[in-house]
Protein backbone atom coordinates (compact mmCIF):
# COMPACT_ATOMS: atom_id res chain seq x y z
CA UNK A 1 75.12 55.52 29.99
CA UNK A 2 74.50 53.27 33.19
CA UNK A 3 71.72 51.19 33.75
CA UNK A 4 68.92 51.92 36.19
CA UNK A 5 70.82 50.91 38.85
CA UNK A 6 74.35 48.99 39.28
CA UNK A 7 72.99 45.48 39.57
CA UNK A 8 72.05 45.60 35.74
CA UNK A 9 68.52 45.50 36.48
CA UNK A 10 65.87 47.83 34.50
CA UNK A 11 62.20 48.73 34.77
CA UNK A 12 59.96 46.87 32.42
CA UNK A 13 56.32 46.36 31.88
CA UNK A 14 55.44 42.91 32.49
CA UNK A 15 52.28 40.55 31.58
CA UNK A 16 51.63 37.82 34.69
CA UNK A 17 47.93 37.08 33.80
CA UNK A 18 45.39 37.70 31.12
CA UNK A 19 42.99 40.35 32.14
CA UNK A 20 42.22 44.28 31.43
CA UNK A 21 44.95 47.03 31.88
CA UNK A 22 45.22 46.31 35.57
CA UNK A 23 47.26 43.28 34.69
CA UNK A 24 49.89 45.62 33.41
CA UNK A 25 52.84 45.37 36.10
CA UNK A 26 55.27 47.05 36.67
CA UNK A 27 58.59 44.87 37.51
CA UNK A 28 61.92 45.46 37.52
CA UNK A 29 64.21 42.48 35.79
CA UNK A 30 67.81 42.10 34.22
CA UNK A 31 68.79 44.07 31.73
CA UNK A 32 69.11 41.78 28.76
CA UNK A 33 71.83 40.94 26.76
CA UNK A 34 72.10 41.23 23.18
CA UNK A 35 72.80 37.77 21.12
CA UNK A 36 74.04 37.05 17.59
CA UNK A 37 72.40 39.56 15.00
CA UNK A 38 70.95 41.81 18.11
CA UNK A 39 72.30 45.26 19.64
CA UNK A 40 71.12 46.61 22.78
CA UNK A 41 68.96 49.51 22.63
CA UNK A 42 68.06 51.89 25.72
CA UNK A 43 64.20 52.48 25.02
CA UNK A 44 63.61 56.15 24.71
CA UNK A 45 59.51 55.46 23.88
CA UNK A 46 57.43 52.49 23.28
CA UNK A 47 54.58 52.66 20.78
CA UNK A 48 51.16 50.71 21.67
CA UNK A 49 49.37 48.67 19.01
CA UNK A 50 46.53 47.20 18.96
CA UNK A 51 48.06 42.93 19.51
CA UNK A 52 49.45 44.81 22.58
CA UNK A 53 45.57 44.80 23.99
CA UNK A 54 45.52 41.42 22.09
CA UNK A 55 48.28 39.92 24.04
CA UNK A 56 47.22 41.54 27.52
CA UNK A 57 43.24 40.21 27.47
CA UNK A 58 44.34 36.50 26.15
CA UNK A 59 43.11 36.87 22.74
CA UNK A 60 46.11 35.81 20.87
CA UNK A 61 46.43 32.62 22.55
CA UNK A 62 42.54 31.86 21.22
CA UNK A 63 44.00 32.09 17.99
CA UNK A 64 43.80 29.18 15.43
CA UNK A 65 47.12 26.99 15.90
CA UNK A 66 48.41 27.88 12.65
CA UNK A 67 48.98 31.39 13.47
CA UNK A 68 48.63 31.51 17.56
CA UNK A 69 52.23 33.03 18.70
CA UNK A 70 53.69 30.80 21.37
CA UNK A 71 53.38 32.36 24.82
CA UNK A 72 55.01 32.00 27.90
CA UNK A 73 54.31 34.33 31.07
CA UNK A 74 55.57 36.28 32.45
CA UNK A 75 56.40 38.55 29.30
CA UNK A 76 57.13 42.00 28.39
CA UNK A 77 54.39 43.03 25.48
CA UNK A 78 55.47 45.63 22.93
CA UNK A 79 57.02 45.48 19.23
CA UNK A 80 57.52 49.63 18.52
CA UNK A 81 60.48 51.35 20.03
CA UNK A 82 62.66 54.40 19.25
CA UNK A 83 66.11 54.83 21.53
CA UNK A 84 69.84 54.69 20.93
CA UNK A 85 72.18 51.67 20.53
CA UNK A 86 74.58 51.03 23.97
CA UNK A 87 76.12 47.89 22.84
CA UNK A 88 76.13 45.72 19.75
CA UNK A 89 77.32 41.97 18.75
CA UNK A 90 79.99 41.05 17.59
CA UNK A 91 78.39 39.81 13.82
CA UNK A 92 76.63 42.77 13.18
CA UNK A 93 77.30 45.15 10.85
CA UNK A 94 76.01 48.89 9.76
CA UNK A 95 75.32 50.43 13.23
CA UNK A 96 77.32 51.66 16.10
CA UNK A 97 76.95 52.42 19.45
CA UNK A 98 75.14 56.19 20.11
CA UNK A 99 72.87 55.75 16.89
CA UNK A 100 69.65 56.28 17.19
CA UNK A 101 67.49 54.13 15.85
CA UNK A 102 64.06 52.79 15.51
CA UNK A 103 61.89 49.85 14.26
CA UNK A 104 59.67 47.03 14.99
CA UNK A 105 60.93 43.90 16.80
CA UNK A 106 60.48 40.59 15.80
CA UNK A 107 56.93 40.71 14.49
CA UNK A 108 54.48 38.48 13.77
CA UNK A 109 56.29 36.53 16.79
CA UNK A 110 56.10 37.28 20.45
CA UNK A 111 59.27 38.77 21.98
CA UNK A 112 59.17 42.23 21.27
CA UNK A 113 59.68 43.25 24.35
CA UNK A 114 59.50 47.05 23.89
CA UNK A 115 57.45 48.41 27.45
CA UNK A 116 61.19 48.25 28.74
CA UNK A 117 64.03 51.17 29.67
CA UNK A 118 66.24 48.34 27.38
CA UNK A 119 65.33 46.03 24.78
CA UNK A 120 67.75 43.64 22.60
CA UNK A 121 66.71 44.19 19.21
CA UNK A 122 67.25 42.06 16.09
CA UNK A 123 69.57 44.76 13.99
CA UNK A 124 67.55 44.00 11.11
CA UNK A 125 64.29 44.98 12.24
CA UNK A 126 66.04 48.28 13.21
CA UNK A 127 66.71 51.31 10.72
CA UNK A 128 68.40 54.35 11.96
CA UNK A 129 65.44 57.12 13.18
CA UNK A 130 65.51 60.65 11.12
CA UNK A 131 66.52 63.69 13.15
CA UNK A 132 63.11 65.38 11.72
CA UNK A 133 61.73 62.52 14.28
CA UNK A 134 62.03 62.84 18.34
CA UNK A 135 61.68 59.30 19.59
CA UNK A 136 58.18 59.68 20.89
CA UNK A 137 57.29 60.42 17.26
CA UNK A 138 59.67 57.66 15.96
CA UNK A 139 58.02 55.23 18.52
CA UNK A 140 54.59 55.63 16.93
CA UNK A 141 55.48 54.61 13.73
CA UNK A 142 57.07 51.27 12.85
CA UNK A 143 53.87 48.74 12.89
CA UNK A 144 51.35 51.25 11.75
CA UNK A 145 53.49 52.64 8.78
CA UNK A 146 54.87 49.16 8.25
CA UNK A 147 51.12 47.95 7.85
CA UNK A 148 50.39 50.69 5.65
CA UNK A 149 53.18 50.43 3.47
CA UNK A 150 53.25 46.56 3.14
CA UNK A 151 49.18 46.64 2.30
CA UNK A 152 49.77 49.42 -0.29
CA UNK A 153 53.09 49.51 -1.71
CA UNK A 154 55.12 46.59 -1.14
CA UNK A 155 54.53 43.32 0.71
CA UNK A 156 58.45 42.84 0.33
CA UNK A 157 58.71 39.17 1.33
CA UNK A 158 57.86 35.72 0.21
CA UNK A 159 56.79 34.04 3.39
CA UNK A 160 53.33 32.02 3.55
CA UNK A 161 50.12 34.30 4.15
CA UNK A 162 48.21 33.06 7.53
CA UNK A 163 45.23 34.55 6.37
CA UNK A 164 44.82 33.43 2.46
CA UNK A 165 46.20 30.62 0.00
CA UNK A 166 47.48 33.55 -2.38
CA UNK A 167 49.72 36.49 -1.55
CA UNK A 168 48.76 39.72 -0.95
CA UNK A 169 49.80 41.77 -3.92
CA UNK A 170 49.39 45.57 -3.32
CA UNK A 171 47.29 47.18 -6.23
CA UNK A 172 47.93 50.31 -8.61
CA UNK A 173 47.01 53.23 -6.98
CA UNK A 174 48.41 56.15 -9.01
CA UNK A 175 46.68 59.01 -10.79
CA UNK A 176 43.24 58.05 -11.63
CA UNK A 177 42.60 55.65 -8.86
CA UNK A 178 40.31 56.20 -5.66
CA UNK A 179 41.04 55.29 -2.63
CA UNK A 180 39.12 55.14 0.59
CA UNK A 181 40.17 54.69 3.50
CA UNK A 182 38.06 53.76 6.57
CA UNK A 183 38.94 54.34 10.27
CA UNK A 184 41.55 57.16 8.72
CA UNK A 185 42.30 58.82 11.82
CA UNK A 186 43.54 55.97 13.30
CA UNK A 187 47.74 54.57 12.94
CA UNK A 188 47.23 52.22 10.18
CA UNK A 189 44.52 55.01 8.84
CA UNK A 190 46.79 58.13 8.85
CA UNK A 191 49.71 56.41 7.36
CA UNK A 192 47.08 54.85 4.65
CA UNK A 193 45.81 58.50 3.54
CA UNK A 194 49.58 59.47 3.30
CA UNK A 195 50.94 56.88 1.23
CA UNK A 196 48.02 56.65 -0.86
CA UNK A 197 47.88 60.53 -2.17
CA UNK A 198 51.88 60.62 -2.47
CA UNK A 199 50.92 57.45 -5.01
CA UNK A 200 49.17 60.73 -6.83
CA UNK A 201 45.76 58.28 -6.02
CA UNK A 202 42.48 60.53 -5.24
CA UNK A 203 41.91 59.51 -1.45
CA UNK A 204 38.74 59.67 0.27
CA UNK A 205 38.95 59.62 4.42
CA UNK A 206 36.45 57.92 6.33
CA UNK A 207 36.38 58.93 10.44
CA UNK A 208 34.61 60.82 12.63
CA UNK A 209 33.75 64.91 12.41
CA UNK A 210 36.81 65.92 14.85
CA UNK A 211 39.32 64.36 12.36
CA UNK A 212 38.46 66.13 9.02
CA UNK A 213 40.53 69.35 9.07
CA UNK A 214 43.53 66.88 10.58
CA UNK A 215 42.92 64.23 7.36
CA UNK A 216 43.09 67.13 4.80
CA UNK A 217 46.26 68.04 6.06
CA UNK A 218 47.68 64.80 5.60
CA UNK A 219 46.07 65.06 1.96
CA UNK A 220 42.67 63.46 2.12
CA UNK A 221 40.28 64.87 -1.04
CA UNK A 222 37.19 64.26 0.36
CA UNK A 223 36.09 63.62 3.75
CA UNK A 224 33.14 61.55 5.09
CA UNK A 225 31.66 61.65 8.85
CA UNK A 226 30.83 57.69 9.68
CA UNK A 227 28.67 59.46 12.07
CA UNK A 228 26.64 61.48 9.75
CA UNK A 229 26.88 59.91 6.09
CA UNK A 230 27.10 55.82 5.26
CA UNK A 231 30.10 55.88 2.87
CA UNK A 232 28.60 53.37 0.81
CA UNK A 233 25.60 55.46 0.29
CA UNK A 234 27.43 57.84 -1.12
CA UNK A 235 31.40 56.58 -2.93
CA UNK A 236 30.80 54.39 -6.12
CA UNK A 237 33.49 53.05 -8.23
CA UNK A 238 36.57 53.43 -6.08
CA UNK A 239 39.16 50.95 -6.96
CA UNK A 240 40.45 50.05 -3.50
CA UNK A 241 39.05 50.39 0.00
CA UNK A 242 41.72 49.60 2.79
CA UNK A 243 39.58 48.80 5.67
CA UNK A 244 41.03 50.07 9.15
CA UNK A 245 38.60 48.92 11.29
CA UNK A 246 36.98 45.53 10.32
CA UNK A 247 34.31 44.12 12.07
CA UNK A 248 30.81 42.63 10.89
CA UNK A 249 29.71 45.87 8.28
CA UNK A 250 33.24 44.98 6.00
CA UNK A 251 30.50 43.72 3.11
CA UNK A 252 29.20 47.24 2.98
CA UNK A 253 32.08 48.56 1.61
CA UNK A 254 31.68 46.24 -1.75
CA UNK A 255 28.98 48.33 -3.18
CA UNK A 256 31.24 51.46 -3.26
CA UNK A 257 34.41 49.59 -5.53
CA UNK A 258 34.10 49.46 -9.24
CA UNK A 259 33.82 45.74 -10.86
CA UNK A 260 37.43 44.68 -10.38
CA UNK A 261 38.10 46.73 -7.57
CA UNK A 262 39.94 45.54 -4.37
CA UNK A 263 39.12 45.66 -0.63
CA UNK A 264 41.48 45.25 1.51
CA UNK A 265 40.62 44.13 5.48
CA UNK A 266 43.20 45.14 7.31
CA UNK A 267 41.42 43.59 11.02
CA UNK A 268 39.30 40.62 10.13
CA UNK A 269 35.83 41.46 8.23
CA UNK A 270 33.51 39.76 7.55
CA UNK A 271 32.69 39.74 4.27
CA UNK A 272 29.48 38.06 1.78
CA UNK A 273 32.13 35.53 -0.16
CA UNK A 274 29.00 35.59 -2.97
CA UNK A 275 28.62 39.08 -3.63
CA UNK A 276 32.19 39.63 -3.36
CA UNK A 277 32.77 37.02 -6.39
CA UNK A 278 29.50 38.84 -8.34
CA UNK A 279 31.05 41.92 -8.38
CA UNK A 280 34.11 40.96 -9.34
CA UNK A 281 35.91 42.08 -6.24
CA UNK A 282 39.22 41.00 -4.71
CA UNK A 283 39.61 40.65 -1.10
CA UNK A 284 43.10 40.20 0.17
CA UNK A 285 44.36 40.78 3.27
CA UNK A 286 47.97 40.35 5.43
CA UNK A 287 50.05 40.05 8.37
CA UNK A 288 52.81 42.59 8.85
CA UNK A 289 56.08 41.63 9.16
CA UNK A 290 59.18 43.43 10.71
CA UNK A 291 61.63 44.54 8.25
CA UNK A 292 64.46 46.80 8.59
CA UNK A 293 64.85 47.11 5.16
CA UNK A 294 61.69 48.63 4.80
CA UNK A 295 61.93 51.28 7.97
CA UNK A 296 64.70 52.74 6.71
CA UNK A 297 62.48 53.17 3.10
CA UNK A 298 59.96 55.13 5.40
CA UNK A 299 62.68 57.14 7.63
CA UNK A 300 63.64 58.59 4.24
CA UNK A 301 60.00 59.69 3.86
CA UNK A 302 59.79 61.21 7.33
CA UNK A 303 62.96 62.95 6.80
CA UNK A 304 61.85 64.45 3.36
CA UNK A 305 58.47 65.63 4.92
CA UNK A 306 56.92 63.79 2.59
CA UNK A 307 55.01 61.57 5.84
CA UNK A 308 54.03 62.44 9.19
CA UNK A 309 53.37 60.44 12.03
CA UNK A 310 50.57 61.94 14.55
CA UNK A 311 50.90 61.36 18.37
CA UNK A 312 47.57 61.35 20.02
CA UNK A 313 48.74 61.03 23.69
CA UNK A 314 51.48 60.13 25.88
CA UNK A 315 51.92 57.81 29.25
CA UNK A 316 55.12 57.69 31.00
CA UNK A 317 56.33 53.81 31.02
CA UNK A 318 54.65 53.33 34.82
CA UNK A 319 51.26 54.44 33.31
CA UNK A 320 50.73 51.65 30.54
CA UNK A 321 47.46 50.48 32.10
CA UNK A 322 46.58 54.14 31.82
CA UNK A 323 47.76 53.78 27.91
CA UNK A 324 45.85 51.11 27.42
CA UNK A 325 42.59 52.64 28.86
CA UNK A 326 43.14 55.44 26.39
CA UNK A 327 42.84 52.80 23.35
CA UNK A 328 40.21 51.03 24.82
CA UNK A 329 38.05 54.42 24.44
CA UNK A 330 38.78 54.47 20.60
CA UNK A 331 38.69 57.70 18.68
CA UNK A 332 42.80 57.66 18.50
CA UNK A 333 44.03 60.41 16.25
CA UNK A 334 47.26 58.55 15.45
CA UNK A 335 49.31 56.24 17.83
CA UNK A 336 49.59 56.21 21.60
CA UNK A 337 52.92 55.90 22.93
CA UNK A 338 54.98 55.45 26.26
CA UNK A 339 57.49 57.86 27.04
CA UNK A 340 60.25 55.82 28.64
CA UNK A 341 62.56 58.25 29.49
C-alpha cells in the first residue's frame, strides 16, 4: 500500500503549543521508520484518552518530576491505534506484514504517536486485533481495557508505582463480592462492569439515567442515577469500589465498603487518610502500562464475546479538535475515536 503521497510524507495530528482543541494541527511530516523491536503500522483509527486532553492543555508537564513524561514540541499525541502491519524489523518476531493488529504504544511515556495515517509501534505493545473487532472498535480499546484489566485482574509487572510505596495488588472479586463501579458508562467504566461480572462478582453501575439499559447489557445488577440517588446513601458493605471519575467527593465512597474493603481511584481522589485507616479500608491506586502480552489476553475476550467495547462517536483524523470538544462535554458512553482512514 503506498503512502499518502510519493515523497513518504503522511498526515498527522500535531501538538505546537499548549492550549484547548484549537491547538490541534493538522501537519503533514515523514512517514516514520520503524527501529529495532518496532513494525510499521498504517493507522486505520486512533482512540482518544483522557492524557490526550492532558498532553494538549499542558497539564502533564505540571506534573511532579518523578512522574512528569519528558516533552518536546512539536509532537504527535495519541497511545490507542488499530491498523495493519506494512513493514517490520529485522529482530522481530511473531508478526508479519498484512496483520492486523492493535494495542497501546509506549505508555506511561510520551511517543505514542497514534493521531497519524502511520505510526512505528513497539511489537510488544501490539497484539494481533480479533476479526469480531473493525478497527474503529479495536481503536477504542487498548488503554481503557488495559486500565480495567490491570486495576482488577492483573497488574502483570514489577515496575515501581508513581503513585504509592506498595504495589497495587488487584483484589478477589468472585462470587460473593460487590462491586461498584462509578463513572460506568465511561471507557475505563464499561470495561470495569465487564470484567468485574465475568469474575461472577455482583456489580453495581454508577452513571447517569441515559446509561442504565446500556450498563445492564454489559451485566450491571443494579443501577444507580448519580443524578437522582447518592450511592453512598444507599450501597453498604461492598468490597471494592473502582472509582472512574475521581475528584474531591472520592471519601464518600468509604462509607459504602465493608471494614476491609478496597477503593480503588482510578483519577486522583481525594480521600480522608483518617477515616480511610478507621474503617479499615485500602486505597490503592496505578498507572497503566502498555503490554502486549496482556492485549492479546483481552483480544481473546473480544473474540469469545465474552467483552465489548462501546464507540460513542467518531471524527475523521482532520476533526481531532472536534474529538476533543466531544470529551470535553463529558457524558461519553464508551471511547471516542478517530477514523483515520
Amino acid at each position: 500500500m503506498k503512502h499518502d503521497d510519493e515523497r513518504g510524507t503522511m498526515k498527522a495530528i500535531r501538538l505546537h503549543r499548549y492550549g484547548g482543541p484549537e491547538v490541534l494541527t493538522l501537519d503533514r511530516v515523514p512517514v516514520p521508520t520503524p527501529g529495532p523491536g518496532e513494525v510499521l503500522v498504517r493507522v486505520h483509527a486512533a482512540g482518544l484518552n483522557p492524557p490526550d486532553w492532558y498532553l494538549r492543555s499542558g497539564m502533564m508537564a505540571e506534573l511532579p518530576p518523578e512522574i512528569a513524561p519528558r516533552i518536546d514540541l512539536p509532537m504527535i499525541p495519541g497511545t490507542d491505534v488499530s491498523g495493519v502491519i506494512e513493514s517490520i524489523a529485522p529482530d522481530v518476531q511473531g508478526f508479519s506484514v498484512g496483520d492486523e493488529v492493535f494495542g497501546m504504544l509506549r505508555f506511561p511515556a510520551l511517543g505514542g504517536n497514534a493521531y497519524a495515517e502511520y505510526v512505528a509501534a513497539p511489537a510488544s505493545d501490539l497484539a494481533l486485533k480479533p476479526a469480531t473487532l473493525d478497527h474503529v472498535h479495536a481503536a477504542g480499546a487498548p488503554m481503557a481495557a488495559l486500565t480495567a484489566w490491570q486495576f482488577l485482574i492483573d497488574l502483570g509487572h514489577g515496575r515501581p508505582n508513581p503513585f504509592q510505596p506498595t504495589p497495587h495488588r488487584p483484589v478477589a472479586t468472585g462470587p460473593g463480592t460487590t462491586v461498584l463501579v462509578n463513572g460506568a458508562a465511561g471507557g475505563v467504566g464499561h470495561f470495569a462492569v465487564q470484567l468485574a461480572k465475568r469474575q461472577g462478582a455482583r456489580v453495581i453501575a454508577v452513571a447517569s439515567g441515559p446509561h442504565e439499559a446500556f450498563l445492564r447489557e454489559l451485566g450491571a445488577d443494579e443501577f444507580i442515577d448519580y443524578t437522582k440517588t447518592a450511592a453512598e446513601d444507599v450501597v453498604r458493605d461492598a468490597d471494592l469500589v473502582l472509582d472512574a471519575v475521581g475528584g474531591p467527593s472520592g471519601s464518600r465512597f468509604l462509607r459504602t465498603l465493608k471494614r476491609g474493603g478496597a477503593l480503588f481511584p482510578v483519577f486522583f481522589a481525594e480521600l480522608d487518610a483518617e477515616e480511610t485507616a478507621r474503617l479499615g479500608i485500602t486505597v490503592s491506586r496505578t498507572q497503566v502500562r502498555a503490554s502486549g502480552t496482556q492485549m492479546a489476553r483481552l483480544a481473546d475476550l473480544f473474540r469469545d464475546d465474552e467483552l465489548r467495547v462501546a464507540v460513542d462517536s467518531t471524527f475523521p483524523l482532520a476533526d481531532a479538535a472536534q474529538a476533543h470538544e466531544r470529551a470535553a462535554r463529558g457524558h461519553i458512553r464508551g471511547k471516542i475515536v478517530l477514523d483515520v482512514r
